[in-house]
PDB file of N, CA and C in Angstrom:
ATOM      1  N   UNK A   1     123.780  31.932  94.633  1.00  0.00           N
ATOM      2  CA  UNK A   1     124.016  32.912  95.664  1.00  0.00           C
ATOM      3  C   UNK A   1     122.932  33.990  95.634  1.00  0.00           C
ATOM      4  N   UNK A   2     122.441  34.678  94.522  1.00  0.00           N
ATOM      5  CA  UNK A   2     121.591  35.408  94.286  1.00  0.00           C
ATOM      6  C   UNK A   2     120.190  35.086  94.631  1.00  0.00           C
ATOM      7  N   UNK A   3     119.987  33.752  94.262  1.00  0.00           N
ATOM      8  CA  UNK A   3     118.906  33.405  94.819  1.00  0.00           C
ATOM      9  C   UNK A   3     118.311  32.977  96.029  1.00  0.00           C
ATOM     10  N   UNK A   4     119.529  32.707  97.256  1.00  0.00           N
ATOM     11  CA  UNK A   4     119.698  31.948  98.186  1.00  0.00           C
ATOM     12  C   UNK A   4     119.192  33.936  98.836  1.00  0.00           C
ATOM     13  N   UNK A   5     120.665  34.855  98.345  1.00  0.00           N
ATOM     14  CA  UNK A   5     119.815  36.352  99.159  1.00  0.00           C
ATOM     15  C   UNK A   5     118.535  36.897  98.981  1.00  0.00           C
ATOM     16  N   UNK A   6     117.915  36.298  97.636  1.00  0.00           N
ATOM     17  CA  UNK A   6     116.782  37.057  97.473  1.00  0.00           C
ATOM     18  C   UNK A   6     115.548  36.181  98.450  1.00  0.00           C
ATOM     19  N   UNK A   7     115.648  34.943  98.546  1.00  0.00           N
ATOM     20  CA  UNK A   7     114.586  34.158  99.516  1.00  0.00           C
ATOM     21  C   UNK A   7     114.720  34.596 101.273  1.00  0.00           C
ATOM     22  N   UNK A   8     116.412  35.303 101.212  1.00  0.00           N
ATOM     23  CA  UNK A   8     116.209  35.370 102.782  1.00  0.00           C
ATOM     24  C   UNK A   8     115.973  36.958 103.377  1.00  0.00           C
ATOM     25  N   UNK A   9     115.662  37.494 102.005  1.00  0.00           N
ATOM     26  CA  UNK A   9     115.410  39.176 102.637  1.00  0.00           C
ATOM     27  C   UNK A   9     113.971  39.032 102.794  1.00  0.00           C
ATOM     28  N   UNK A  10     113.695  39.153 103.665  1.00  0.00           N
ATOM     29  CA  UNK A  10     111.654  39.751 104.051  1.00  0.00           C
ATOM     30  C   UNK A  10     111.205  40.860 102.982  1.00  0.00           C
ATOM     31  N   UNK A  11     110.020  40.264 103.317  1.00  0.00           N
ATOM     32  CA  UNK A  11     108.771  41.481 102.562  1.00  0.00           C
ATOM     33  C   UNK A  11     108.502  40.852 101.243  1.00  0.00           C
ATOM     34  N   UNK A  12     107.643  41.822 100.621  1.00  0.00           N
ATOM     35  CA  UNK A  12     107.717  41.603  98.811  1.00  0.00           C
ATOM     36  C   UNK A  12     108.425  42.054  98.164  1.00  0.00           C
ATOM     37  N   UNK A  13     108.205  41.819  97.215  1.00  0.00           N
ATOM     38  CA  UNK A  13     109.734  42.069  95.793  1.00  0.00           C
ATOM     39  C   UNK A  13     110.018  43.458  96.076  1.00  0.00           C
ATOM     40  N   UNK A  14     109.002  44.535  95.882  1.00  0.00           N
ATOM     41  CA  UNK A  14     109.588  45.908  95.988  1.00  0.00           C
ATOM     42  C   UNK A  14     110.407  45.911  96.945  1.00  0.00           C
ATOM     43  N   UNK A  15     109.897  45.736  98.605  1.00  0.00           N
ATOM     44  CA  UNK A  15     111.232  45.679  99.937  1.00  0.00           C
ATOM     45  C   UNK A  15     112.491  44.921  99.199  1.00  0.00           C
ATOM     46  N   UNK A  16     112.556  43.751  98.819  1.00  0.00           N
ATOM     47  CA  UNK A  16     113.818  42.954  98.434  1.00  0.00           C
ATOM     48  C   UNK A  16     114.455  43.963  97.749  1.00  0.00           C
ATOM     49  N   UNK A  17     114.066  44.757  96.419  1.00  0.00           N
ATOM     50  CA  UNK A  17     114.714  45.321  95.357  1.00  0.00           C
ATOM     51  C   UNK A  17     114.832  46.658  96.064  1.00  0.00           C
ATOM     52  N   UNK A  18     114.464  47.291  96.895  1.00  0.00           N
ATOM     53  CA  UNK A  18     114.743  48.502  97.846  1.00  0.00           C
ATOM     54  C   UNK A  18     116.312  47.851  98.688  1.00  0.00           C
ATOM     55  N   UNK A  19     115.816  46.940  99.832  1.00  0.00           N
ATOM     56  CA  UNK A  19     116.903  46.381 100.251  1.00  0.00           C
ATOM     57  C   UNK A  19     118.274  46.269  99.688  1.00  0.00           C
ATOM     58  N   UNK A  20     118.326  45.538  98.831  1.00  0.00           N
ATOM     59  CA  UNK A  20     119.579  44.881  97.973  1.00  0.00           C
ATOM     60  C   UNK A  20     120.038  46.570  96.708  1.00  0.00           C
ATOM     61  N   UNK A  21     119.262  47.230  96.976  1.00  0.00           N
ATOM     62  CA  UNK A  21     119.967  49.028  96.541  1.00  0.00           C
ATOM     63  C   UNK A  21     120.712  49.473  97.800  1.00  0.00           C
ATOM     64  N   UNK A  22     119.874  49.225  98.699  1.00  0.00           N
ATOM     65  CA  UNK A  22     120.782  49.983  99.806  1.00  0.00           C
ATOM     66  C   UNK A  22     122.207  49.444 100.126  1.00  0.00           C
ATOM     67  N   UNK A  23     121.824  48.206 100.150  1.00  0.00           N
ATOM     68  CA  UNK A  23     123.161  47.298 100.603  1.00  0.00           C
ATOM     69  C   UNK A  23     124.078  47.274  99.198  1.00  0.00           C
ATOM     70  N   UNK A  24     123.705  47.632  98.150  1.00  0.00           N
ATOM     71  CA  UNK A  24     125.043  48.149  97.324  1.00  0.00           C
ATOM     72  C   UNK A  24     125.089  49.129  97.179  1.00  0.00           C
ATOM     73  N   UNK A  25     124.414  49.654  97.606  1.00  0.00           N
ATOM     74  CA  UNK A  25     124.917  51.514  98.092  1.00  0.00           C
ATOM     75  C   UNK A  25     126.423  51.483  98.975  1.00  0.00           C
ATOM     76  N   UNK A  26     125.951  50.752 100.149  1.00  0.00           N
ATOM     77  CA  UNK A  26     126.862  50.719 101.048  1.00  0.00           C
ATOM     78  C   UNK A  26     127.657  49.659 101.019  1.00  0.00           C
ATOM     79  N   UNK A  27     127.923  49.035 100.154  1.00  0.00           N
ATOM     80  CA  UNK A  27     129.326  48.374  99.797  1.00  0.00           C
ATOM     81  C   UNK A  27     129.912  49.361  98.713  1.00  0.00           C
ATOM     82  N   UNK A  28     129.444  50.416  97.933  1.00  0.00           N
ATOM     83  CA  UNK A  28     129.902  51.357  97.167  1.00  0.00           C
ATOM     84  C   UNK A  28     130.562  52.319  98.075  1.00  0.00           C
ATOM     85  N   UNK A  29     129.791  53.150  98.676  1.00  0.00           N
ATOM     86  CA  UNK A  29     130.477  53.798  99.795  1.00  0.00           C
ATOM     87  C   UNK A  29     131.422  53.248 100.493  1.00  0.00           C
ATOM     88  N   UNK A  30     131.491  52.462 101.373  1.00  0.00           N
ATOM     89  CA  UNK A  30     132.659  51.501 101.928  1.00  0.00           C
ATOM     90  C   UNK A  30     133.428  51.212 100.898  1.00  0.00           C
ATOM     91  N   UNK A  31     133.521  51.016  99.581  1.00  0.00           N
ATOM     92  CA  UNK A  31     134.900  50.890  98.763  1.00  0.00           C
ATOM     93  C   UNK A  31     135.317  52.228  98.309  1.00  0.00           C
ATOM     94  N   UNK A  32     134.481  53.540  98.059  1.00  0.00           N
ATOM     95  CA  UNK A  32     134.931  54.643  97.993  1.00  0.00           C
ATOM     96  C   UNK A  32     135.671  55.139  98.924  1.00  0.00           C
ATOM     97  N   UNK A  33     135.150  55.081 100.257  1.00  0.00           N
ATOM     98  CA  UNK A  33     135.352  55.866 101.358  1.00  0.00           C
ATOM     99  C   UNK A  33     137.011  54.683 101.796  1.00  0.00           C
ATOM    100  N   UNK A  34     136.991  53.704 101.953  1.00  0.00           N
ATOM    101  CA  UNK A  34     137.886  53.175 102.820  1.00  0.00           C
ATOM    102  C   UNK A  34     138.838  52.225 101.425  1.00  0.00           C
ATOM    103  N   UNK A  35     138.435  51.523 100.918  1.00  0.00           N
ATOM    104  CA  UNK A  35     139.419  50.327  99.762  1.00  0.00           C
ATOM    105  C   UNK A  35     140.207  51.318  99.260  1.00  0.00           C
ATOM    106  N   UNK A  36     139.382  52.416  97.853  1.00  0.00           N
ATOM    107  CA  UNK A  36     139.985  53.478  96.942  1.00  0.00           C
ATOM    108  C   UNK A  36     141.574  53.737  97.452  1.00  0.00           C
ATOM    109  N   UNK A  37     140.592  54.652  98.405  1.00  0.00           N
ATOM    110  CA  UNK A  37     142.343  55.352  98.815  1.00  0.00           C
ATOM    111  C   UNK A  37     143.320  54.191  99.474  1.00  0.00           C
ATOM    112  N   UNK A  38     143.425  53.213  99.991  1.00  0.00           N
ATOM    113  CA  UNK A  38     144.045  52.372 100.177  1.00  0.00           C
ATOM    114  C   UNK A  38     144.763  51.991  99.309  1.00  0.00           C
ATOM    115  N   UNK A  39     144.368  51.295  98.399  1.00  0.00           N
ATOM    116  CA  UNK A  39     144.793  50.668  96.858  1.00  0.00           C
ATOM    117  C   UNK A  39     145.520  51.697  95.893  1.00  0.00           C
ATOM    118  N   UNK A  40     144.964  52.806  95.634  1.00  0.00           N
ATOM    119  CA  UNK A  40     145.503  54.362  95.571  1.00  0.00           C
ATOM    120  C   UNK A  40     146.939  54.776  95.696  1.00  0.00           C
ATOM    121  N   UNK A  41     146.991  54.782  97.463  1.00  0.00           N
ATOM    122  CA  UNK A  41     148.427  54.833  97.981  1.00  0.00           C
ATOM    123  C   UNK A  41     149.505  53.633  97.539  1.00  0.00           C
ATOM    124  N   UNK A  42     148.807  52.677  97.059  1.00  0.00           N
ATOM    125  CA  UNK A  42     149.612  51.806  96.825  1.00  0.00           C
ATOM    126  C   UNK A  42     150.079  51.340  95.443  1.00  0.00           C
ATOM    127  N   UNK A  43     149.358  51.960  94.528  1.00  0.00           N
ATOM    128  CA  UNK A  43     149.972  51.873  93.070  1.00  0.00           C
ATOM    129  C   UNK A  43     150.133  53.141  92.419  1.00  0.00           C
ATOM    130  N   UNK A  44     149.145  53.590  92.870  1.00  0.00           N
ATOM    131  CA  UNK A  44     150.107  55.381  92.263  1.00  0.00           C
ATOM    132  C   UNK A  44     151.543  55.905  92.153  1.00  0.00           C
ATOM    133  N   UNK A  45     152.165  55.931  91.366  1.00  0.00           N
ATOM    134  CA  UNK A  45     153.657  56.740  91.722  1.00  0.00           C
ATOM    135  C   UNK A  45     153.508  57.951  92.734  1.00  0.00           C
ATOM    136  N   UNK A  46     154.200  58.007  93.651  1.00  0.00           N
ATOM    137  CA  UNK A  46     154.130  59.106  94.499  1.00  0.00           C
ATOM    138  C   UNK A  46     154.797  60.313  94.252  1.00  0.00           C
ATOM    139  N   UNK A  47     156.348  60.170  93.354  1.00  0.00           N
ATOM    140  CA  UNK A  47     156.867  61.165  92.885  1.00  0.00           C
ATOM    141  C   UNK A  47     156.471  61.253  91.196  1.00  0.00           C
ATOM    142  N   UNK A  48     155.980  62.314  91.023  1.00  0.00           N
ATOM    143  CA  UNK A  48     155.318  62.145  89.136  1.00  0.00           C
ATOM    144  C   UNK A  48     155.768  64.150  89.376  1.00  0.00           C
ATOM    145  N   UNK A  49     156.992  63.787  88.481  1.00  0.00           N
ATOM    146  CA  UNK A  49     157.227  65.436  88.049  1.00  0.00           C
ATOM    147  C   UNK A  49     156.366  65.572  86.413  1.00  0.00           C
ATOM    148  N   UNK A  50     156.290  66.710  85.848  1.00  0.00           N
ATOM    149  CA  UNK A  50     155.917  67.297  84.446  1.00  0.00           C
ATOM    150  C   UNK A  50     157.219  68.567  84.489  1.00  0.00           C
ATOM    151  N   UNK A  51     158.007  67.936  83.155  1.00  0.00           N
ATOM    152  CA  UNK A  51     158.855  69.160  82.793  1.00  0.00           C
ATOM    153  C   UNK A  51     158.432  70.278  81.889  1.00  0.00           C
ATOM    154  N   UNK A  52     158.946  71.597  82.009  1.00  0.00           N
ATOM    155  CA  UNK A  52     158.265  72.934  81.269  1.00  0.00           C
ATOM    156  C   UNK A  52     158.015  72.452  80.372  1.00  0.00           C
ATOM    157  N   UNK A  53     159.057  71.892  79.236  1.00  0.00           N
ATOM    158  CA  UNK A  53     159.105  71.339  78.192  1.00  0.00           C
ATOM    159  C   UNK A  53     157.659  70.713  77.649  1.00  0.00           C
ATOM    160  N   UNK A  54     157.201  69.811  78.497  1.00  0.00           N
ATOM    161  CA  UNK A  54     155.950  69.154  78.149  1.00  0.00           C
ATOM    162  C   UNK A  54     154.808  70.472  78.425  1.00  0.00           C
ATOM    163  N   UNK A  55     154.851  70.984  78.996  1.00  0.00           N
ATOM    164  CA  UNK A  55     153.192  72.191  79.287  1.00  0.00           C
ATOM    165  C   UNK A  55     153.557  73.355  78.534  1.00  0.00           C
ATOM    166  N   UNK A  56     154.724  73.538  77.643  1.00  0.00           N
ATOM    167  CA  UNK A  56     154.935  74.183  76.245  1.00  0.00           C
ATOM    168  C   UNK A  56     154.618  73.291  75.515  1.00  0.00           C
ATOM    169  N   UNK A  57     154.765  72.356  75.177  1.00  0.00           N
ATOM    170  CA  UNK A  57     154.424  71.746  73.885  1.00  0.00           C
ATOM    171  C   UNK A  57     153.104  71.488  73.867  1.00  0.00           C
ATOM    172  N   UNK A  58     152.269  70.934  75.373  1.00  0.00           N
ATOM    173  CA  UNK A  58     151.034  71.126  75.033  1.00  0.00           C
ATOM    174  C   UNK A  58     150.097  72.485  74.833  1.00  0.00           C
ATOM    175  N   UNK A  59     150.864  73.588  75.046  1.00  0.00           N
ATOM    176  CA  UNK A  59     149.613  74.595  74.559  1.00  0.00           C
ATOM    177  C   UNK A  59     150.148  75.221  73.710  1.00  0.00           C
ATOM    178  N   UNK A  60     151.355  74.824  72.937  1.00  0.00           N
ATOM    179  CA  UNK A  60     151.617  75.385  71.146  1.00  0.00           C
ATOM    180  C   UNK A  60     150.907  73.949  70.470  1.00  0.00           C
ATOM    181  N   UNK A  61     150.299  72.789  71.236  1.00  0.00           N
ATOM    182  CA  UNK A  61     149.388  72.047  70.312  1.00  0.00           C
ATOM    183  C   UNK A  61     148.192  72.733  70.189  1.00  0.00           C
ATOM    184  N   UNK A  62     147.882  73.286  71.069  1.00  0.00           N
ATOM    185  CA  UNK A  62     146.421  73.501  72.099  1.00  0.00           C
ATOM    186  C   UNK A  62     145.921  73.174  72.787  1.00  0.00           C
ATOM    187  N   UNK A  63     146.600  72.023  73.552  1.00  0.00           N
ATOM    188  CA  UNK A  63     145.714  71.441  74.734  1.00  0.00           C
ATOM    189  C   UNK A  63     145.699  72.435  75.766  1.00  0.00           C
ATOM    190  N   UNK A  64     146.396  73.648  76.042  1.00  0.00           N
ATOM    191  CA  UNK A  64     146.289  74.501  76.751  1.00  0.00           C
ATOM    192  C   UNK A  64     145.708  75.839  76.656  1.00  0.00           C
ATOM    193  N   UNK A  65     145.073  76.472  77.357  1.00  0.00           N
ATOM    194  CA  UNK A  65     144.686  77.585  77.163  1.00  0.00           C
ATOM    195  C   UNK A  65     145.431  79.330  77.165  1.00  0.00           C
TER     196      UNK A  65
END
C-alpha cells in the first residue's frame, strides 16, 4: 500500500515526503476535529460526581494545594 502511494504522488522525493505530511496532517485534524468528540460522547460517563470526602483526603495527602 505504501508503495503503490508513494509511486502515484508526483514530483521528487522531497514533494512526496512534503505531500504525505500534509495529508496526515489532515487526517489528524479530521480525527481531532470531527471522530474525538464523537467517540468521546460515547464512552465517557456523562454523570461522574467527586464527593467532599475525596478532595479532603486529597489535599491532607497533598495532592492539593
Amino acid at each position: 500500500m505504501y508503495a503503490t502511494l508513494w509511486y502515484v504522488l508526483p514530483g521528487p522525493w522531497w514533494v512526496r515526503v512534503l505531500i504525505l505530511l500534509v495529508l496526515l496532517t489532515a487526517v489528524m485534524w479530521a480525527l481531532v476535529i470531527w471522530v474525538f468528540p464523537i467517540i468521546d460522547g460515547l464512552v465517557a460517563p456523562q454523570d461522574v460526581t467527586v464527593e467532599e470526602g475525596a478532595i479532603e483526603a486529597l489535599t491532607q495527602i497533598g495532592g492539593g494545594r
